[in-house]
C-alpha atoms as a PDB file:
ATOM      1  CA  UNK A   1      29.599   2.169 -20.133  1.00  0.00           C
ATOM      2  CA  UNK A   2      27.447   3.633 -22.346  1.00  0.00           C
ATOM      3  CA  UNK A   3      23.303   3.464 -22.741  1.00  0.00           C
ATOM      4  CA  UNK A   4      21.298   3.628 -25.862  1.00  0.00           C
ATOM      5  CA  UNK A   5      19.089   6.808 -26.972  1.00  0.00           C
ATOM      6  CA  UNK A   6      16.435   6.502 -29.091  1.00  0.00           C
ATOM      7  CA  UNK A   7      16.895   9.822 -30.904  1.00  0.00           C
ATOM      8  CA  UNK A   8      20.636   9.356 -31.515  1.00  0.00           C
ATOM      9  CA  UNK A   9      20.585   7.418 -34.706  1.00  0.00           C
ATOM     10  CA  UNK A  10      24.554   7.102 -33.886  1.00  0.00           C
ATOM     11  CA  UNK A  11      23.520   4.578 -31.106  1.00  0.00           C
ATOM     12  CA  UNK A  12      24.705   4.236 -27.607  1.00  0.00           C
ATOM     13  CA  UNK A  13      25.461   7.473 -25.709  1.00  0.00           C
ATOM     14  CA  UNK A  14      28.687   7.112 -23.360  1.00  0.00           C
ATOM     15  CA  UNK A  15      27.777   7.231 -19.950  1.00  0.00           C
ATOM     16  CA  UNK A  16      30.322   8.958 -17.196  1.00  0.00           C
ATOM     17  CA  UNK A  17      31.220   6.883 -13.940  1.00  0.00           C
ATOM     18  CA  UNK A  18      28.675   8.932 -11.512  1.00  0.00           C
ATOM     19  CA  UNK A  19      25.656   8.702 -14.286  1.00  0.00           C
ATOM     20  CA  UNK A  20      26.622   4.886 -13.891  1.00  0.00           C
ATOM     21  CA  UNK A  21      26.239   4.916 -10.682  1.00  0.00           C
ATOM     22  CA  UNK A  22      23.195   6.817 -10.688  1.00  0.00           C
ATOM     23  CA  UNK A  23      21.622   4.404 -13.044  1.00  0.00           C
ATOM     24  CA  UNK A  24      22.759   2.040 -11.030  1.00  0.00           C
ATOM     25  CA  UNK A  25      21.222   3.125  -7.710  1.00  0.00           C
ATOM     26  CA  UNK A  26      17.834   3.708  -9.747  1.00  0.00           C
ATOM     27  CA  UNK A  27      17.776   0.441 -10.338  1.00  0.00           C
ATOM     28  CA  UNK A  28      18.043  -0.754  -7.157  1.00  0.00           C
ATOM     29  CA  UNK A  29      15.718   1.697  -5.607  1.00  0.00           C
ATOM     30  CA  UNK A  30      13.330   0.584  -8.622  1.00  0.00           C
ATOM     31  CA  UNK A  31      13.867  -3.009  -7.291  1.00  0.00           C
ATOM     32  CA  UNK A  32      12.831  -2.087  -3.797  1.00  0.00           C
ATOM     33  CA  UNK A  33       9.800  -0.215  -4.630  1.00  0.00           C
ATOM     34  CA  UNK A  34       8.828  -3.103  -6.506  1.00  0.00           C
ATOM     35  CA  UNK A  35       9.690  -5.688  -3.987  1.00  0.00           C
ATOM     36  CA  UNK A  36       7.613  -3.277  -1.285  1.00  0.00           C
ATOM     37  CA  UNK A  37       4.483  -3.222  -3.690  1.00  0.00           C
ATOM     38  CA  UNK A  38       4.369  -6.589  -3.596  1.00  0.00           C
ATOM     39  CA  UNK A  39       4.077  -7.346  -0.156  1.00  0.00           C
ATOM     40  CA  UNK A  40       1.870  -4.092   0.059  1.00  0.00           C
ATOM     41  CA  UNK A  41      -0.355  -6.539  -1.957  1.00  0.00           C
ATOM     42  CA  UNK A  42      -0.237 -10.019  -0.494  1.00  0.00           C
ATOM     43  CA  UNK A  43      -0.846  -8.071   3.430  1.00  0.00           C
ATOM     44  CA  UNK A  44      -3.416  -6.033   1.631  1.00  0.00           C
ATOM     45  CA  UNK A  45      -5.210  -9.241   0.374  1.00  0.00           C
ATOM     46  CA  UNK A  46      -4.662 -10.686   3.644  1.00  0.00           C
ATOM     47  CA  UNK A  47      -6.193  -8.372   5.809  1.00  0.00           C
ATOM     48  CA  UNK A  48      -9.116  -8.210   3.272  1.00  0.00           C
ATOM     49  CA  UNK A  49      -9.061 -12.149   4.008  1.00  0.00           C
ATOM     50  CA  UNK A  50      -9.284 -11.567   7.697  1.00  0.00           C
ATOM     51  CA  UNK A  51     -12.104  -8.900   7.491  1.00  0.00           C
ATOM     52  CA  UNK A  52     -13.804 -11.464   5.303  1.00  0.00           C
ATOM     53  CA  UNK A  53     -14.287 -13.962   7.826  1.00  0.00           C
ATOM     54  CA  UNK A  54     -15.274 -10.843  10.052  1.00  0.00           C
ATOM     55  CA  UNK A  55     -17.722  -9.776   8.041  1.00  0.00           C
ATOM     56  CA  UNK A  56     -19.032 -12.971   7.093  1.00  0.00           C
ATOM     57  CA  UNK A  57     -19.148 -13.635  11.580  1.00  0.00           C
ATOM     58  CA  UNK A  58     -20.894 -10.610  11.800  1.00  0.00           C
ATOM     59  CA  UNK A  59     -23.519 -11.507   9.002  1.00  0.00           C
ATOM     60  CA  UNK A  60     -24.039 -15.314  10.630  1.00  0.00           C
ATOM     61  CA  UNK A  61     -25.223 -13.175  13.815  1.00  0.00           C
ATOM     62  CA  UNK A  62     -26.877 -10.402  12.536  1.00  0.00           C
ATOM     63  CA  UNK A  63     -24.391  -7.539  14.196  1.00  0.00           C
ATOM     64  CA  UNK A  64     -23.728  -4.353  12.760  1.00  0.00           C
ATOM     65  CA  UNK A  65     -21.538  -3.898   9.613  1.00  0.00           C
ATOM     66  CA  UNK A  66     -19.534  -1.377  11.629  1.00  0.00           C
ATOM     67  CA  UNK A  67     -17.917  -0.881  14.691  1.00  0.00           C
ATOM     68  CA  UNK A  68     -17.301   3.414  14.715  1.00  0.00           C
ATOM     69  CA  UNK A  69     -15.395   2.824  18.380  1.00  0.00           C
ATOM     70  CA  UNK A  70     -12.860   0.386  17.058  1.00  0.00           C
ATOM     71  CA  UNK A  71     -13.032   2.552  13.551  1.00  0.00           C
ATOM     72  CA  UNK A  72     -11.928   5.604  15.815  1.00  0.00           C
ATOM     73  CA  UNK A  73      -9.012   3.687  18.284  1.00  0.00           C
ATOM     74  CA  UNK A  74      -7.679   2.370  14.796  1.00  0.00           C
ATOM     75  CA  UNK A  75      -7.095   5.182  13.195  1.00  0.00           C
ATOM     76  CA  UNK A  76      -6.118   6.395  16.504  1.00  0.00           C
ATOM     77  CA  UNK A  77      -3.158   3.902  16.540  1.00  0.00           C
ATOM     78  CA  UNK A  78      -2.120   3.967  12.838  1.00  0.00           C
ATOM     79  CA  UNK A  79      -1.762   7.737  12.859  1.00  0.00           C
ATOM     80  CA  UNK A  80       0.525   6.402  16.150  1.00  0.00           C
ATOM     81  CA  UNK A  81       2.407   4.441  14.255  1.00  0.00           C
ATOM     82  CA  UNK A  82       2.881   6.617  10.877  1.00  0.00           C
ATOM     83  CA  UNK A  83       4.569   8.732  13.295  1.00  0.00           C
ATOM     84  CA  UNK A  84       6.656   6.101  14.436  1.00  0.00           C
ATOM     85  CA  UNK A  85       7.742   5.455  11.028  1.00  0.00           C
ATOM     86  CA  UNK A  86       8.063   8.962   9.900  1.00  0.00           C
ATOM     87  CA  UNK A  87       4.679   8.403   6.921  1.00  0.00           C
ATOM     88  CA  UNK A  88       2.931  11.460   7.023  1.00  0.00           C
ATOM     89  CA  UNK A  89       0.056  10.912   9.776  1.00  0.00           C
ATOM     90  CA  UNK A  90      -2.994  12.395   7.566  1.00  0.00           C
ATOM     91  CA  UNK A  91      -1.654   9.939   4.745  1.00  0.00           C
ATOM     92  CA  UNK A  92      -2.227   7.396   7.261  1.00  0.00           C
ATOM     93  CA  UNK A  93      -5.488   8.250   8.049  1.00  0.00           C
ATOM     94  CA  UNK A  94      -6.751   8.869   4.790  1.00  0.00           C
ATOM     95  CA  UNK A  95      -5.207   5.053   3.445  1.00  0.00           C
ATOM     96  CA  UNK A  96      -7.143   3.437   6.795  1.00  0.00           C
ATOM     97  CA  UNK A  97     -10.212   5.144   6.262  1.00  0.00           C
ATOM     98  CA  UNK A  98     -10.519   4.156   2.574  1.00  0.00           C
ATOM     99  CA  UNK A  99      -9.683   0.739   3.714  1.00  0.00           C
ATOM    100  CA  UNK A 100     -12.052   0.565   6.427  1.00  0.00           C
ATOM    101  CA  UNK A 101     -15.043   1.931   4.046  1.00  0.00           C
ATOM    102  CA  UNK A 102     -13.902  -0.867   1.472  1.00  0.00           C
ATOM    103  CA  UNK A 103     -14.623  -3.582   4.233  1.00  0.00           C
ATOM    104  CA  UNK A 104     -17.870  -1.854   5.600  1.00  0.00           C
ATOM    105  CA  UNK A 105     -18.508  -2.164   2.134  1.00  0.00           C
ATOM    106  CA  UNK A 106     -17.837  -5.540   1.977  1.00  0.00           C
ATOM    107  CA  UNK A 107     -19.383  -6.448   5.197  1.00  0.00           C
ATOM    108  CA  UNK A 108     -22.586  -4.949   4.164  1.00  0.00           C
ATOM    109  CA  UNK A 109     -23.110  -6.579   1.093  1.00  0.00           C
ATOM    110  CA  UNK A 110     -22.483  -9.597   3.188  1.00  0.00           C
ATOM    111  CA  UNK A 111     -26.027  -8.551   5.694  1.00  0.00           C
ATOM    112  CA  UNK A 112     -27.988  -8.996   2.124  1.00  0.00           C
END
């Protein structure tokens, strides 16, 4: 097997078995990051969907764009469940809370 370089004006470079392999396994790992970003994506839009319709409830009967209790018992949980899945816990919190300000965001541009 062999791979092209762009600064060998000879052309293809062979490749040994385990750089193969390697490239191989890239590949695939490449694949599954890819795959992974796209349902990060589609749930992403989908719980901006959901918090929509909250936000858009919450507008219709004038109650406040956010709820700091249920703020505090979700972070609460995913910081539970980041350790569950071995993600850092502070990642965790920081990716809720940036979510959560997006849809108090959201929610309060709703209230205008």
């Amino acid at each position: 097997m062999s791979v092209p370089c762009s600064d060998d004006p000879e052309g293809p470079v062979p490749m040994t078995d385990a750089a193969a392999r390697a490239q191989a396994l890239l590949r695939e790992h490449r694949d599954s990051i890819d795959r992974l970003d796209a349902i990060l994506v589609y749930t992403l839009a989908e719980r901006f969907k959901q918090t929509q319709a909250v936000g858009r409830l919450k507008a219709e009967h004038d109650l406040p764009p956010s709820d700091p209790a249920r703020e505090a018992r979700q972070i609460e949980r995913l910081e539970w469940l980041s350790k569950e899945a071995d993600l850092d816990p502070e990642f965790a919190r920081k990716f809720l809370n940036f979510i959560i300000s997006e849809v108090i965001r959201h929610h309060e541009k709703l209230q205008k």
